[in-house]
Protein backbone atom coordinates (compact mmCIF):
# COMPACT_ATOMS: atom_id res chain seq x y z
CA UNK A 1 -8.44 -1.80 0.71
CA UNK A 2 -9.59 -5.16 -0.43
CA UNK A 3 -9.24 -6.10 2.97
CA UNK A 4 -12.02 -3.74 4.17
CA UNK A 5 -14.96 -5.12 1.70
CA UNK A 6 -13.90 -8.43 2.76
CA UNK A 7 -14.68 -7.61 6.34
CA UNK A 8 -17.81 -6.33 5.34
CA UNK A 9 -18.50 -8.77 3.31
CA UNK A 10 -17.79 -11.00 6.66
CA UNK A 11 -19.62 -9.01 9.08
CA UNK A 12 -22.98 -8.93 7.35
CA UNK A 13 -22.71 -12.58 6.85
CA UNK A 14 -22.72 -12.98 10.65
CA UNK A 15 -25.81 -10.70 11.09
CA UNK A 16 -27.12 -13.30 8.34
CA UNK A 17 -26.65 -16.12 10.95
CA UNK A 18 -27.13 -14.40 13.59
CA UNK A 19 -31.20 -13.58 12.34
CA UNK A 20 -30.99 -17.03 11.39
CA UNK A 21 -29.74 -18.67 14.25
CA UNK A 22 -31.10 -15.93 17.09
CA UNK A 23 -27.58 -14.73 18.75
CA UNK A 24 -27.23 -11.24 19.76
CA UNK A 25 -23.49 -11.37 20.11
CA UNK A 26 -20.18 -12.57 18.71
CA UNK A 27 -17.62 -13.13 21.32
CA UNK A 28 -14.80 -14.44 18.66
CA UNK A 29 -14.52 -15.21 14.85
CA UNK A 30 -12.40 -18.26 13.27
CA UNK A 31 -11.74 -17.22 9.81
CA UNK A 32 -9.62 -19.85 7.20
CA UNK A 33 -7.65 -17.56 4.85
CA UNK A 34 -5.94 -19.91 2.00
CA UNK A 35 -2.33 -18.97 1.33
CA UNK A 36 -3.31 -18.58 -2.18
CA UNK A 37 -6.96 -15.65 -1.26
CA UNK A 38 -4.50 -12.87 -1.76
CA UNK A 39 -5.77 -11.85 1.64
CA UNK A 40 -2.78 -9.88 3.83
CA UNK A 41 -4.01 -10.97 7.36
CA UNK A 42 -2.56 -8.74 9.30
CA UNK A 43 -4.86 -5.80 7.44
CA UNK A 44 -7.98 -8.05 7.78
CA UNK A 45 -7.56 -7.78 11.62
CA UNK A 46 -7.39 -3.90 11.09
CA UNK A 47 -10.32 -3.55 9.07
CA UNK A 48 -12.08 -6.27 11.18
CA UNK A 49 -11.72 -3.69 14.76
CA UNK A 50 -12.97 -0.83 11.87
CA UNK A 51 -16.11 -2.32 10.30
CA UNK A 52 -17.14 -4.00 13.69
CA UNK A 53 -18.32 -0.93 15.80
CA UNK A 54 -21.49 -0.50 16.60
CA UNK A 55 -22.09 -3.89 15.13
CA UNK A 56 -23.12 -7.58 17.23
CA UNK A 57 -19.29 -8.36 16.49
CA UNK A 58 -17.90 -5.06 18.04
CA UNK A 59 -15.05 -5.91 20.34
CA UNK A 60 -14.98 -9.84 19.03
CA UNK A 61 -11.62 -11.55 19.09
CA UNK A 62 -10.72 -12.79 15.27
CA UNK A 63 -8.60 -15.78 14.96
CA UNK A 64 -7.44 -16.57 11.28
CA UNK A 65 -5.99 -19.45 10.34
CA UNK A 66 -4.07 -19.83 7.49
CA UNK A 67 -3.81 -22.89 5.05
CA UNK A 68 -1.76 -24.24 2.69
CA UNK A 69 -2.77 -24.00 -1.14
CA UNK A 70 -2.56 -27.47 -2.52
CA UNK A 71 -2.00 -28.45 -6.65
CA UNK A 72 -1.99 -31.71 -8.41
CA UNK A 73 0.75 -31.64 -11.21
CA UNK A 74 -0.82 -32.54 -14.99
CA UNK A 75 2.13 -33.88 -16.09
CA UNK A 76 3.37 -36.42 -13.01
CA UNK A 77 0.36 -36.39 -10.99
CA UNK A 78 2.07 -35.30 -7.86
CA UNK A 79 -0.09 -33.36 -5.06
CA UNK A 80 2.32 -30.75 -3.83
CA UNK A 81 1.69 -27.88 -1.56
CA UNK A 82 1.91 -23.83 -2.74
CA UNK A 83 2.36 -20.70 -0.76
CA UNK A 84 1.97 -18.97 -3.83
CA UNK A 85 1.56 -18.84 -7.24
CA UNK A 86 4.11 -19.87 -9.65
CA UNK A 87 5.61 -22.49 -7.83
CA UNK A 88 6.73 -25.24 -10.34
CA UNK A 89 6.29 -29.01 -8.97
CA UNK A 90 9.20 -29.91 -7.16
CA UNK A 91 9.00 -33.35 -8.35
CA UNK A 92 9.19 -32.40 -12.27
CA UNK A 93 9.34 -29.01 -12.58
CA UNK A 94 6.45 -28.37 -14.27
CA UNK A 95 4.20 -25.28 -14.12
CA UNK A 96 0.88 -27.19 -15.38
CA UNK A 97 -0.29 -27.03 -11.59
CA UNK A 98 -4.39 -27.83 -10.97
CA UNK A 99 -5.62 -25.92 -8.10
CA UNK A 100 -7.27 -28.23 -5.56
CA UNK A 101 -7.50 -25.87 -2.40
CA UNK A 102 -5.90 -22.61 -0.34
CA UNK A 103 -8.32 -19.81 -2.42
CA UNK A 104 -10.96 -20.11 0.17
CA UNK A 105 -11.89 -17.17 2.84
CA UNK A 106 -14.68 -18.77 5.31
CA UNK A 107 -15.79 -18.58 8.93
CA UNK A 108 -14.67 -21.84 10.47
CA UNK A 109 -16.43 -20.96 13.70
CA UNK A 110 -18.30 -18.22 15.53
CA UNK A 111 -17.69 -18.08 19.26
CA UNK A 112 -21.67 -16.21 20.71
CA UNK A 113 -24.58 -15.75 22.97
């Protein structure tokens, strides 16, 4: 249920920004998952309907987009795009693969009044 302390983890930093920023409600929630969080999206929309009652967010509409992990290759220097771990670069082969992105899980946007 990693899932269900991320949406936690999500919901109370919208009641963060919310205090911060005055809204009383969240109409929809644009979350970037990177292919690479080890974040199944289809169980963060679960828990996200779950932890939201009762909440400013209860009822809001989350939208997650999903990116593409990039790497840079140590030994040829390509950038090359991963889905997932253990790819080798497709130019050399090579497993010595530098994470640049696709780990991140952050709100993009908050739709609110």
């Amino acid at each position: 249920m990693h899932e269900m302390a991320l949406c936690e983890g999500l919901v109370q930093a919208i009641e963060e920004q919310a205090t911060s920023q005055g809204f009383s409600r969240v109409h929809a929630v644009w979350l970037e998952v990177g292919a690479l969080a080890a974040v199944e999206c289809e169980a963060m929309r679960f828990n996200f309907d779950i932890i939201t009652k009762g909440t400013l967010a209860e009822d809001a509409r989350l939208d997650i987009v999903e990116v593409d992990g990039t790497a840079w290759c140590m030994p040829c220097g390509t950038s090359l795009k991963l889905r997932r771990f253990g790819e080798p670069c497709p130019r050399c082969g090579s497993h010595q693969l530098q994470l640049v992105d696709g780990k991140q899980i952050k709100i993009r946007q908050l739709e609110v009044t």
